[in-house]
N, C-alpha and C. Protein backbone atom coordinates (compact mmCIF):
# COMPACT_ATOMS: atom_id res chain seq x y z
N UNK A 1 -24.73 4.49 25.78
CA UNK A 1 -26.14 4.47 25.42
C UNK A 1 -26.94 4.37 26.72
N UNK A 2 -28.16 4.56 26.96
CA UNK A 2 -28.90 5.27 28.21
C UNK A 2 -29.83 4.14 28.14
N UNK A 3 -30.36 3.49 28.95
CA UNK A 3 -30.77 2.57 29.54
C UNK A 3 -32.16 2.42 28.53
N UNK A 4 -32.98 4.09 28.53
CA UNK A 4 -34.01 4.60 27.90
C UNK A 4 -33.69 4.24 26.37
N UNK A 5 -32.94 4.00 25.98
CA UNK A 5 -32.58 4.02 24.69
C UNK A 5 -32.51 2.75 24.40
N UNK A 6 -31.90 1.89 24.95
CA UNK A 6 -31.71 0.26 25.27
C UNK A 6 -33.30 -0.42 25.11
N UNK A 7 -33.80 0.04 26.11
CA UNK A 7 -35.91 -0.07 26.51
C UNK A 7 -36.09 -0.16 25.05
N UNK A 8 -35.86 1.01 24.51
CA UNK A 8 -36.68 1.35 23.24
C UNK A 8 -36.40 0.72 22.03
N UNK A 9 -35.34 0.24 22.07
CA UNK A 9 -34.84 -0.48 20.87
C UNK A 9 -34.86 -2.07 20.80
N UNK A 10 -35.21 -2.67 22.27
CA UNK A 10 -35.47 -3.72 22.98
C UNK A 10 -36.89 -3.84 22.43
N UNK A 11 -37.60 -3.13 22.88
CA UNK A 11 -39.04 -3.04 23.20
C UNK A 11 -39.53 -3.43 21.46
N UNK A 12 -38.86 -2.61 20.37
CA UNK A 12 -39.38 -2.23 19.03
C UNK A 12 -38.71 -3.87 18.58
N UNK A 13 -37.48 -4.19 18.81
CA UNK A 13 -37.02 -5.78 18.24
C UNK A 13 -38.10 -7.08 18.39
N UNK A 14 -38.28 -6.49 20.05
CA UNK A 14 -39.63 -7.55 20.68
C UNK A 14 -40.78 -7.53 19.61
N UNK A 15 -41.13 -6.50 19.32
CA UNK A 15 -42.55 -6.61 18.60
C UNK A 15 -42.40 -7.19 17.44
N UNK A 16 -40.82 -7.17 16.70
CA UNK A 16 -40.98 -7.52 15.46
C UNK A 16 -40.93 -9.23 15.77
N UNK A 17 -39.88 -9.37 16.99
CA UNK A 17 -39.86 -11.23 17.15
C UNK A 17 -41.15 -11.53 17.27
N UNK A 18 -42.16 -10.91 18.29
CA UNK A 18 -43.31 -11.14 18.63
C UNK A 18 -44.13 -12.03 17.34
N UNK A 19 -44.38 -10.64 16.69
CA UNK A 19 -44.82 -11.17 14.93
C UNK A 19 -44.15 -12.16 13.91
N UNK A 20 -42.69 -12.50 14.27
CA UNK A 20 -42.43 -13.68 13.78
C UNK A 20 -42.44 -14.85 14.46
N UNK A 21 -42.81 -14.71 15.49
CA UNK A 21 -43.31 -15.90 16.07
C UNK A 21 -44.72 -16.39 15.62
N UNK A 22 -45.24 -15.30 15.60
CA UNK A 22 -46.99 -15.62 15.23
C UNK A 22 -46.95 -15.88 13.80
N UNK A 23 -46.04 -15.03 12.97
CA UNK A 23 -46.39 -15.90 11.67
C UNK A 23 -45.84 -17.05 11.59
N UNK A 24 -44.62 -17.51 12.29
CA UNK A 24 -44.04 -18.73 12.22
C UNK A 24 -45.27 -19.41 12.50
N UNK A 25 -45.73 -19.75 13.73
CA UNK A 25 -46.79 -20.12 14.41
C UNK A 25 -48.49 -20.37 13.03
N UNK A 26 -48.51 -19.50 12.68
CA UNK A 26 -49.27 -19.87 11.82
C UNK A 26 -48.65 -20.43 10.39
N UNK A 27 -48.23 -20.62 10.09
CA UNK A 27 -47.16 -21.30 8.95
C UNK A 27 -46.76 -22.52 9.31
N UNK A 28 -47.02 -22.95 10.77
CA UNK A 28 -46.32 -24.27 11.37
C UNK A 28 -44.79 -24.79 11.17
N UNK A 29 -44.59 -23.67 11.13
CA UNK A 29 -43.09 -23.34 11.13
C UNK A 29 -41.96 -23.34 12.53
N UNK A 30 -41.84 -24.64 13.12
CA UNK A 30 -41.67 -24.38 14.57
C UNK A 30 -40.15 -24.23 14.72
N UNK A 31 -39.42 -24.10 13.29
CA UNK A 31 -37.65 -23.72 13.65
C UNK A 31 -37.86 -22.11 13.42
N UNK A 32 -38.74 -21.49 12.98
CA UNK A 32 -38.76 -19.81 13.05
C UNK A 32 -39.56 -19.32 14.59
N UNK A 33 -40.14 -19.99 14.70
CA UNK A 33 -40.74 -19.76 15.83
C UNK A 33 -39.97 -19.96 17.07
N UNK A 34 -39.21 -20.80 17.05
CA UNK A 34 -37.92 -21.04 18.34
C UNK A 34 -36.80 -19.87 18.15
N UNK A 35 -36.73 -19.54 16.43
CA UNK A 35 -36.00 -18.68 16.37
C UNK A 35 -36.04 -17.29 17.20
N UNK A 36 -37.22 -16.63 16.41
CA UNK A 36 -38.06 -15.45 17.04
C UNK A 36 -37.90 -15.25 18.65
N UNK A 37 -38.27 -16.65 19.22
CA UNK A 37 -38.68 -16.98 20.56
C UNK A 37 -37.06 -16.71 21.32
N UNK A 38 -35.70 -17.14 20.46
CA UNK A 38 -34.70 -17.51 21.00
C UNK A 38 -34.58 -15.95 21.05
N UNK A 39 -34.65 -15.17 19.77
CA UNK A 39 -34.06 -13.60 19.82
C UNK A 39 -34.98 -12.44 20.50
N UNK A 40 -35.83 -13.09 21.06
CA UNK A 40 -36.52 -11.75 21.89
C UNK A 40 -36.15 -12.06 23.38
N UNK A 41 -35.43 -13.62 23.76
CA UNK A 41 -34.99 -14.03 24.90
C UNK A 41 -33.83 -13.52 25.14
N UNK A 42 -32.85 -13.54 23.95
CA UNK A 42 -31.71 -12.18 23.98
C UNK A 42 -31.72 -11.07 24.12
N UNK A 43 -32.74 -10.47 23.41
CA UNK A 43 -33.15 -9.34 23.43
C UNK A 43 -33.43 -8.35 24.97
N UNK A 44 -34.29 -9.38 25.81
CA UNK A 44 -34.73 -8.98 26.94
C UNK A 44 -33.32 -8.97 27.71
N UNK A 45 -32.89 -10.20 27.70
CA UNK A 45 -31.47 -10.87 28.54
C UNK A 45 -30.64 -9.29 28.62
N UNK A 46 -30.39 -8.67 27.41
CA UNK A 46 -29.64 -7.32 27.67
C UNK A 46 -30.65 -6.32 28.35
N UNK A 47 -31.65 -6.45 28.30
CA UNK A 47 -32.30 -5.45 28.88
C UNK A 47 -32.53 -5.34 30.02
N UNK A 48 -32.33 -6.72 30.55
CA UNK A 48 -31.89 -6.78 32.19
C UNK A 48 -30.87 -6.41 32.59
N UNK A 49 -29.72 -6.88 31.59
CA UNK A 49 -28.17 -6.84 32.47
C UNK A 49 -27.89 -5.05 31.96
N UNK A 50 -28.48 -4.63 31.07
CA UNK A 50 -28.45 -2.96 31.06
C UNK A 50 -29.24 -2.10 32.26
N UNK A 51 -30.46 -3.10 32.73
CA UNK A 51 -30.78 -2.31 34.01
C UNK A 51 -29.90 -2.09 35.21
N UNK A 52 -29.43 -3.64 35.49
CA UNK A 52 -28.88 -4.13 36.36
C UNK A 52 -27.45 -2.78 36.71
N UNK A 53 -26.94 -3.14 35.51
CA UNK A 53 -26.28 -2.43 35.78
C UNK A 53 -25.57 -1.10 35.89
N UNK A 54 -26.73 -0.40 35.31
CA UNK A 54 -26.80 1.37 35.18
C UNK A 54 -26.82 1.59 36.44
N UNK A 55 -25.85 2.94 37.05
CA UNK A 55 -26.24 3.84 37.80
C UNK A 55 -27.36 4.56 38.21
N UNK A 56 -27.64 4.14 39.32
CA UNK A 56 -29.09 4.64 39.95
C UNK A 56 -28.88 6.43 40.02
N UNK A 57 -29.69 7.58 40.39
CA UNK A 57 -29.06 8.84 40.84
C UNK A 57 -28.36 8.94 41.76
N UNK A 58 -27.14 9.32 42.31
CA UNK A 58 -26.28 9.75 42.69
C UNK A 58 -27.14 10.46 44.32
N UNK A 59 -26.96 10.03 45.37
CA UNK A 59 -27.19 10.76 47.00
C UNK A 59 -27.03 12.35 46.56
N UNK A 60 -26.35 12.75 45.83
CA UNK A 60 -26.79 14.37 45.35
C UNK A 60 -27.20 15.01 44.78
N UNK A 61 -27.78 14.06 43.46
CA UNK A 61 -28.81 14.28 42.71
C UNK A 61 -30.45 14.43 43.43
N UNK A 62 -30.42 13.47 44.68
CA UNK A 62 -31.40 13.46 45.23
C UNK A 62 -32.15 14.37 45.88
N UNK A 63 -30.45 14.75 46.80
CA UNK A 63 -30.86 15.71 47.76
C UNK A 63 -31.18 17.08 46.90
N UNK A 64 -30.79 17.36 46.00
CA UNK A 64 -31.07 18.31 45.25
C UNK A 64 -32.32 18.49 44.49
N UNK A 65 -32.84 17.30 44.43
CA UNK A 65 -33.86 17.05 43.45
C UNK A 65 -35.03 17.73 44.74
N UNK A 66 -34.98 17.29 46.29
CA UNK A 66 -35.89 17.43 47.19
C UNK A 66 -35.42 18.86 47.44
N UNK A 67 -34.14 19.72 47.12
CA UNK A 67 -34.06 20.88 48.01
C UNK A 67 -34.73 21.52 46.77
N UNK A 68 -34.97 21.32 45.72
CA UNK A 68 -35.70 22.13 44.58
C UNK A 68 -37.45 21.94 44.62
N UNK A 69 -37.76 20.68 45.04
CA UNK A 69 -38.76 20.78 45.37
C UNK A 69 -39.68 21.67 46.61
N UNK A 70 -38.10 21.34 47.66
CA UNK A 70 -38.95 22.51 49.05
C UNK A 70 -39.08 23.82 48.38
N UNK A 71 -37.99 23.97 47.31
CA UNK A 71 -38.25 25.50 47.13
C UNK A 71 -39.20 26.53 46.28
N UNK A 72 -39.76 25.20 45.21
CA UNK A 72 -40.96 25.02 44.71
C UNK A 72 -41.93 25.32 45.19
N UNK A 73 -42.19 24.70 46.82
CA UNK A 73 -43.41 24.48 47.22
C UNK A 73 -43.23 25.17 48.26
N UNK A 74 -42.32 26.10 48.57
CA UNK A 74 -42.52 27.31 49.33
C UNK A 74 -42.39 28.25 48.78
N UNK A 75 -42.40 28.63 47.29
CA UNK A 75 -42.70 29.32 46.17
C UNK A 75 -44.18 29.58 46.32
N UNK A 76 -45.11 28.23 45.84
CA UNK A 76 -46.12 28.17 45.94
C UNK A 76 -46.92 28.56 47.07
N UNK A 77 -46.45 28.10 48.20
CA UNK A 77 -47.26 28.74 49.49
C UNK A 77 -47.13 30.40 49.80
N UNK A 78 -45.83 31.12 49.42
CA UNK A 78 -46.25 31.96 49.23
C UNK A 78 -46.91 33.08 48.59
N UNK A 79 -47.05 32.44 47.58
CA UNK A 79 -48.05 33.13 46.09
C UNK A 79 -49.43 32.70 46.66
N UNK A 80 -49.91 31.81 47.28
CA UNK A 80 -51.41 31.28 47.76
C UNK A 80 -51.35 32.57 48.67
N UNK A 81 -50.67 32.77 49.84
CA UNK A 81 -51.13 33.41 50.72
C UNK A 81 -50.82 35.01 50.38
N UNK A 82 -50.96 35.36 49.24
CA UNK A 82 -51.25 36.94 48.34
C UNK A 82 -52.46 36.17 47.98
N UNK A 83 -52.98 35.55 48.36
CA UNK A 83 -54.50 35.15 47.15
C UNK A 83 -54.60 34.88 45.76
N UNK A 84 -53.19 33.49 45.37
CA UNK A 84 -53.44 33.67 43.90
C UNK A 84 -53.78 32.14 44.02
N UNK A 85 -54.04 31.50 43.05
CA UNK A 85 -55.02 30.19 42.89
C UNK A 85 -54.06 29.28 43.27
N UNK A 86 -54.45 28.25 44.02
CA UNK A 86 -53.35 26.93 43.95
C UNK A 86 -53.28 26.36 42.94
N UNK A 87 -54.36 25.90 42.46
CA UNK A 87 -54.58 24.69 41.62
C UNK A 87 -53.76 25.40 40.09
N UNK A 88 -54.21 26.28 39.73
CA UNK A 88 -53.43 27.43 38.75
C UNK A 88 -52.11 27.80 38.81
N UNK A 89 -51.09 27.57 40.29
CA UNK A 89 -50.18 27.29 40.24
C UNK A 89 -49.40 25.98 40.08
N UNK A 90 -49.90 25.42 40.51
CA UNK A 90 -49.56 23.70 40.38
C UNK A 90 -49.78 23.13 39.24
N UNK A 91 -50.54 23.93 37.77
CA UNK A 91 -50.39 23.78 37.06
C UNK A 91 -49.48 24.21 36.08
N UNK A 92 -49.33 25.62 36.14
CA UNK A 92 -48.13 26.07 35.48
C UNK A 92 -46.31 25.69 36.36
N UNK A 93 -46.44 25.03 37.29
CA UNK A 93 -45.28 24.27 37.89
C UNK A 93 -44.95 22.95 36.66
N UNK A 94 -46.49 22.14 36.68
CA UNK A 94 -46.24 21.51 35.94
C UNK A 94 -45.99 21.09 34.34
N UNK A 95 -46.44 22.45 33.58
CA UNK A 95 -46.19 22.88 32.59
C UNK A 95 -44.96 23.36 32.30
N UNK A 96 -44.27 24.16 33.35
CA UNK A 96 -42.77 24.32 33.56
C UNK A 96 -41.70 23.24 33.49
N UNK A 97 -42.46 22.38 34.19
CA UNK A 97 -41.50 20.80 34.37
C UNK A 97 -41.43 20.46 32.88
N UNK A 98 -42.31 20.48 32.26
CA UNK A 98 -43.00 19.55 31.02
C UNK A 98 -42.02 20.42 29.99
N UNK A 99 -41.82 21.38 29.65
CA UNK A 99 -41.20 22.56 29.28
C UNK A 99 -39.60 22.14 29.87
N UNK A 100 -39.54 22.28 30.62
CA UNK A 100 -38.21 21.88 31.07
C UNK A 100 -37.56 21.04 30.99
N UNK A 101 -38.42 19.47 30.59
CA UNK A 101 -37.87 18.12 30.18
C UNK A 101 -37.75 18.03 28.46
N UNK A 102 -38.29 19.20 27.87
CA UNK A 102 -38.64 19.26 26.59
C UNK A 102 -37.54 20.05 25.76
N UNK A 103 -36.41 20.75 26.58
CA UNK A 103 -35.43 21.64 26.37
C UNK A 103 -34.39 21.05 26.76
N UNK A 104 -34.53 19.97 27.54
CA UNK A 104 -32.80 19.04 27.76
C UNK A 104 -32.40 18.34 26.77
């Protein structure tokens, strides 16, 4: 399971402890409220030791990530200097990206 996935299912538990704390809290209910309080303290607790310990990108993911970018952006410099718009390219770059994260 992907770290992103962990966040998200972390994040959605939190909100529900969140709200049983507050209704505990208003109910004067202070063994639901420690409860709530105890399971979003778990909750997080994995969401650290899932950061902690995921794999960062890989030294060749990197370098790759920057040799795609030089080639990007000497893509772009040479489409500017035929006279076509920057800003109009740098947008459909980024529409490409957006497109491209949307197809993995």
């Amino acid at each position: 399971m992907s770290t992103i996935v962990v966040r998200r299912i972390v994040a959605i538990c939190c909100l529900f402890f969140i709200a049983g704390m507050i209704s505990g809290a208003i109910e004067k209910n202070l063994s639901a409220v420690m409860t709530f309080g105890l399971l979003s303290l778990g909750g997080i607790s994995c969401l650290i030791v899932a950061t902690a310990v995921s794999p960062g990108p890989s030294p060749e993911e990197i370098n790759s990530r920057d040799t795609q970018a030089r080639k990007v952006e000497a893509i772009i410099t040479q489409l500017t200097a035929t006279d076509a718009d920057e800003q109009t390219l740098r947008k459909l770059v980024g529409e490409a990206i957006k497109l491209g994260r949307y197809l993995q």
